[in-house]
C-alpha atoms as a PDB file:
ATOM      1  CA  UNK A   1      25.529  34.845  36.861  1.00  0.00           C
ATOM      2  CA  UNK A   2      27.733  34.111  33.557  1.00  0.00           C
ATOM      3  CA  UNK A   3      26.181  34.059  30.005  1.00  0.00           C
ATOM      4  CA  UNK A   4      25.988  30.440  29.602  1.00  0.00           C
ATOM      5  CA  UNK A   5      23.231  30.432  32.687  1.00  0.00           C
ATOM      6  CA  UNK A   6      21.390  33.389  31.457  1.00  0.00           C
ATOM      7  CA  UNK A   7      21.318  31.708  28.046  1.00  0.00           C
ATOM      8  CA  UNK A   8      19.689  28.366  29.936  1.00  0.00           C
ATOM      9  CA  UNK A   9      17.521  29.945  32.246  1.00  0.00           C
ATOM     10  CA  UNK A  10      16.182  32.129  28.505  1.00  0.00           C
ATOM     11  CA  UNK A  11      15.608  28.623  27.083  1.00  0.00           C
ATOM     12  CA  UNK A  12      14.040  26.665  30.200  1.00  0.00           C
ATOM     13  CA  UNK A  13      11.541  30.485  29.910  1.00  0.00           C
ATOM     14  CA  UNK A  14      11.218  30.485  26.489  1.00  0.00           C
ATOM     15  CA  UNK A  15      10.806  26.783  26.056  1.00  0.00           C
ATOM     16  CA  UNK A  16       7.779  27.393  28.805  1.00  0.00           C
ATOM     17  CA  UNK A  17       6.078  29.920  27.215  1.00  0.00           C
ATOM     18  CA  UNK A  18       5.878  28.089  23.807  1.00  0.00           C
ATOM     19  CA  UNK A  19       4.724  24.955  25.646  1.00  0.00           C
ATOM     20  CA  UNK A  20       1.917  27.144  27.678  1.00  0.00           C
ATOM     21  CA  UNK A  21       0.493  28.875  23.964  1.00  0.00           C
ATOM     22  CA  UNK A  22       0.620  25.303  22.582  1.00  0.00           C
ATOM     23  CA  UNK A  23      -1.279  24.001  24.926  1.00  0.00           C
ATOM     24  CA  UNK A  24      -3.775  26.358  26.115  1.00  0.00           C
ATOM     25  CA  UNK A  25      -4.371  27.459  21.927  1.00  0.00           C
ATOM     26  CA  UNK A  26      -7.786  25.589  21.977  1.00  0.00           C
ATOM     27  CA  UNK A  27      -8.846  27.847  25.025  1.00  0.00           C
ATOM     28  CA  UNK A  28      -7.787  31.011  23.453  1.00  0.00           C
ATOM     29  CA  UNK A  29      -9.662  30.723  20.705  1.00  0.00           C
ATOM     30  CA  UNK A  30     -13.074  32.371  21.111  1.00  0.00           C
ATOM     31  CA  UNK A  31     -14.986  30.307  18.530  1.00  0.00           C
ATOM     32  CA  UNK A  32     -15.639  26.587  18.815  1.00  0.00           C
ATOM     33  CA  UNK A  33     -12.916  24.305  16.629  1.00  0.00           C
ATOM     34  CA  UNK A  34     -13.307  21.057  15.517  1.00  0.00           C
ATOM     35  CA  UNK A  35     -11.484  18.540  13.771  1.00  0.00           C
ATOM     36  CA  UNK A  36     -11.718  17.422  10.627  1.00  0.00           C
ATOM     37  CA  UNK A  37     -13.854  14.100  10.233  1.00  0.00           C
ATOM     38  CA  UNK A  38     -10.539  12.194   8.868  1.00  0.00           C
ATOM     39  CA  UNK A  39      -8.653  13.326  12.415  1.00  0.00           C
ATOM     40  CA  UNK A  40     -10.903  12.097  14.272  1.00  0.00           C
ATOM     41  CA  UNK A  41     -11.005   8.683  12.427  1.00  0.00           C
ATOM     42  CA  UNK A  42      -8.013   8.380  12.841  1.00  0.00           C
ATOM     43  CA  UNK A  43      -7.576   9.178  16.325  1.00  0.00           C
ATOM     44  CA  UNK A  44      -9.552   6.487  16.833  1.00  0.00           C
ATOM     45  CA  UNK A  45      -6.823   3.991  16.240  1.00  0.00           C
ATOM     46  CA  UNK A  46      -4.088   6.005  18.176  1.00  0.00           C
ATOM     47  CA  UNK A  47      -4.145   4.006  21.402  1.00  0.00           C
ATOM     48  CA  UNK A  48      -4.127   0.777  19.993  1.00  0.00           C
ATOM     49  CA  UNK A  49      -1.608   1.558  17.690  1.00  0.00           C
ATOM     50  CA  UNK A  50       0.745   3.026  20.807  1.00  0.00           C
ATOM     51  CA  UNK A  51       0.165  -0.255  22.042  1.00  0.00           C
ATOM     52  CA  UNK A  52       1.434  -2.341  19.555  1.00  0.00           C
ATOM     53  CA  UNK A  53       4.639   0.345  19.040  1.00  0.00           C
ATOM     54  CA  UNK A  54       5.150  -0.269  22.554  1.00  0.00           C
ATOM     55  CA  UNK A  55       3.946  -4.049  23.817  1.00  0.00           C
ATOM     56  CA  UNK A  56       4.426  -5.904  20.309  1.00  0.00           C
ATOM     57  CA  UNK A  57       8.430  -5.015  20.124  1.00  0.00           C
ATOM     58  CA  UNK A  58       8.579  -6.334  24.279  1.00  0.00           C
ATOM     59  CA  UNK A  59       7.132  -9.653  23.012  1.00  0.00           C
ATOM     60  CA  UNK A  60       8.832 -10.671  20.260  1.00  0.00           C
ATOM     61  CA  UNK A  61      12.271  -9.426  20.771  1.00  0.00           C
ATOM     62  CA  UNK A  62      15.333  -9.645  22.984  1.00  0.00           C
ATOM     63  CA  UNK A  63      18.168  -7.714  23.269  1.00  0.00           C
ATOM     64  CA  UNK A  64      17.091  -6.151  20.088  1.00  0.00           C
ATOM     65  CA  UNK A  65      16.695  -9.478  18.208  1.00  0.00           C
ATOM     66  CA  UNK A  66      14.050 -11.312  17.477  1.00  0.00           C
ATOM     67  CA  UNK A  67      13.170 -14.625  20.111  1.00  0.00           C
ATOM     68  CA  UNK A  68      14.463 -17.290  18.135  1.00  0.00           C
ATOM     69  CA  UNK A  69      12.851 -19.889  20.800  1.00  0.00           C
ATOM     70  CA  UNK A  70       9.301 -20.887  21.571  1.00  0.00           C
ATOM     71  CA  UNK A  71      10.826 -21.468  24.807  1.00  0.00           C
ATOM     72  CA  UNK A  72       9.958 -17.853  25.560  1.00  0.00           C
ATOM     73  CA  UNK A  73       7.310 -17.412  28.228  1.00  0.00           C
ATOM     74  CA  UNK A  74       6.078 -13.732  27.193  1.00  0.00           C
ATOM     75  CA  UNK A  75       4.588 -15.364  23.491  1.00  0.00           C
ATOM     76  CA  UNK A  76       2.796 -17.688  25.631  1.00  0.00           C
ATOM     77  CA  UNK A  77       1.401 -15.311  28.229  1.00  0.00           C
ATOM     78  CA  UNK A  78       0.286 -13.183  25.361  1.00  0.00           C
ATOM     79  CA  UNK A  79      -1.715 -15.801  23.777  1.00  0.00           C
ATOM     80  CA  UNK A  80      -3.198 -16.540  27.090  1.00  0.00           C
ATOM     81  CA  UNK A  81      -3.888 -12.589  28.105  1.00  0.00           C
ATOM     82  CA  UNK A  82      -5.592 -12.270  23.888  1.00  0.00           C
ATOM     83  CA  UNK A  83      -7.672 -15.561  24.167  1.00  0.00           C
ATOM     84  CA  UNK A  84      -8.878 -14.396  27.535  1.00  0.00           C
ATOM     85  CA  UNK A  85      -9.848 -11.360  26.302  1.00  0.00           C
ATOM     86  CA  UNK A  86     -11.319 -12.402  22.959  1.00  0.00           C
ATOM     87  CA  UNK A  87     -13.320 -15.132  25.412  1.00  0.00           C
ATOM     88  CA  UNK A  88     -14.589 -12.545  28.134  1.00  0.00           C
ATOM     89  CA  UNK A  89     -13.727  -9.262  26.938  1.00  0.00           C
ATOM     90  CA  UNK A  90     -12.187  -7.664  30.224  1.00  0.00           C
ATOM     91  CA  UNK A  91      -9.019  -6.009  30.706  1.00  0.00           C
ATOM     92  CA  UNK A  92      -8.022  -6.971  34.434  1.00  0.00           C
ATOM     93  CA  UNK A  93      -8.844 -11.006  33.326  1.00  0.00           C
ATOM     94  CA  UNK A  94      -6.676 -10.355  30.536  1.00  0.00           C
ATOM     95  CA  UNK A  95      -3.935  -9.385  32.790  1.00  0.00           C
ATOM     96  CA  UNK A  96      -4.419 -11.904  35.553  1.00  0.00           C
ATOM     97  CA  UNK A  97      -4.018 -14.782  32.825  1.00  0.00           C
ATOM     98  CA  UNK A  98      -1.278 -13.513  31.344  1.00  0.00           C
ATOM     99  CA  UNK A  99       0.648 -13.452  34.194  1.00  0.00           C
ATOM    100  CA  UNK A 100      -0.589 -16.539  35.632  1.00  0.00           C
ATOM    101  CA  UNK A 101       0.898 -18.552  32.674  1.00  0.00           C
ATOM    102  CA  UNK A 102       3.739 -15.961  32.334  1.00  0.00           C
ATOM    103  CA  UNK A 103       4.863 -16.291  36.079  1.00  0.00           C
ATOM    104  CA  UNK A 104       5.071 -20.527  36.376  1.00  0.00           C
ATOM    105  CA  UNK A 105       6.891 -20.069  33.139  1.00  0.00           C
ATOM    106  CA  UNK A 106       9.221 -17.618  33.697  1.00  0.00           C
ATOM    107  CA  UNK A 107      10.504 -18.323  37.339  1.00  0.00           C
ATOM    108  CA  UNK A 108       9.577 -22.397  37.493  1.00  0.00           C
ATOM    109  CA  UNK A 109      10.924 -22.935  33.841  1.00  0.00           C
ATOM    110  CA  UNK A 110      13.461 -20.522  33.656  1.00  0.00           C
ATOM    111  CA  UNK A 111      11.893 -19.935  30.533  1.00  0.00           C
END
């Protein structure tokens, strides 16, 4: 075994270990932790802002530009998928109109 594998294998071990005490740091600990009342406010708004980092960007851009069309069937199934779930408030709905106005637009329009 030559140095440059002992030197990754070291890392891959080392990189383990920190990951293990990082994650297992709450368990360790032999009085109860909290966080403070501003974390948890604000990890209140985590998922939906992971959301709209990650689903707001696939709607309005292509290519890495901005849709410069209405012609674009994702802004429509999005309006669909949010009225439906402003209307009835459930999740799979939400999903099932999007893609039924996404789908006819997409592969009927070519849109």
């Amino acid at each position: 075994m030559n140095t440059t594998d002992l030197w990754t294998v070291a890392t891959i071990i080392g990189l383990a270990v920190v990951t293990v005490l990082a994650r297992s740091f709450f368990f360790i600990s032999t009085r109860p932790w909290t966080l403070p009342q501003w974390a948890q406010r604000g990890l209140h708004y985590a998922p939906i802002a992971a959301l709209a980092g990650v689903i707001v960007p696939e709607i309005v851009m292509t290519q890495g530009h901005l849709v410069s069309t209405w012609q674009d069937a994702r802004i429509f199934a999005a309006i669909a998928g949010a009225a439906w779930f402003f209307w009835r408030k459930g999740v799979l709905g939400t999903i099932i109109a999007g893609m039924a106005v996404y789908l006819p637009l997409h592969v009927g329009l070519n849109w």
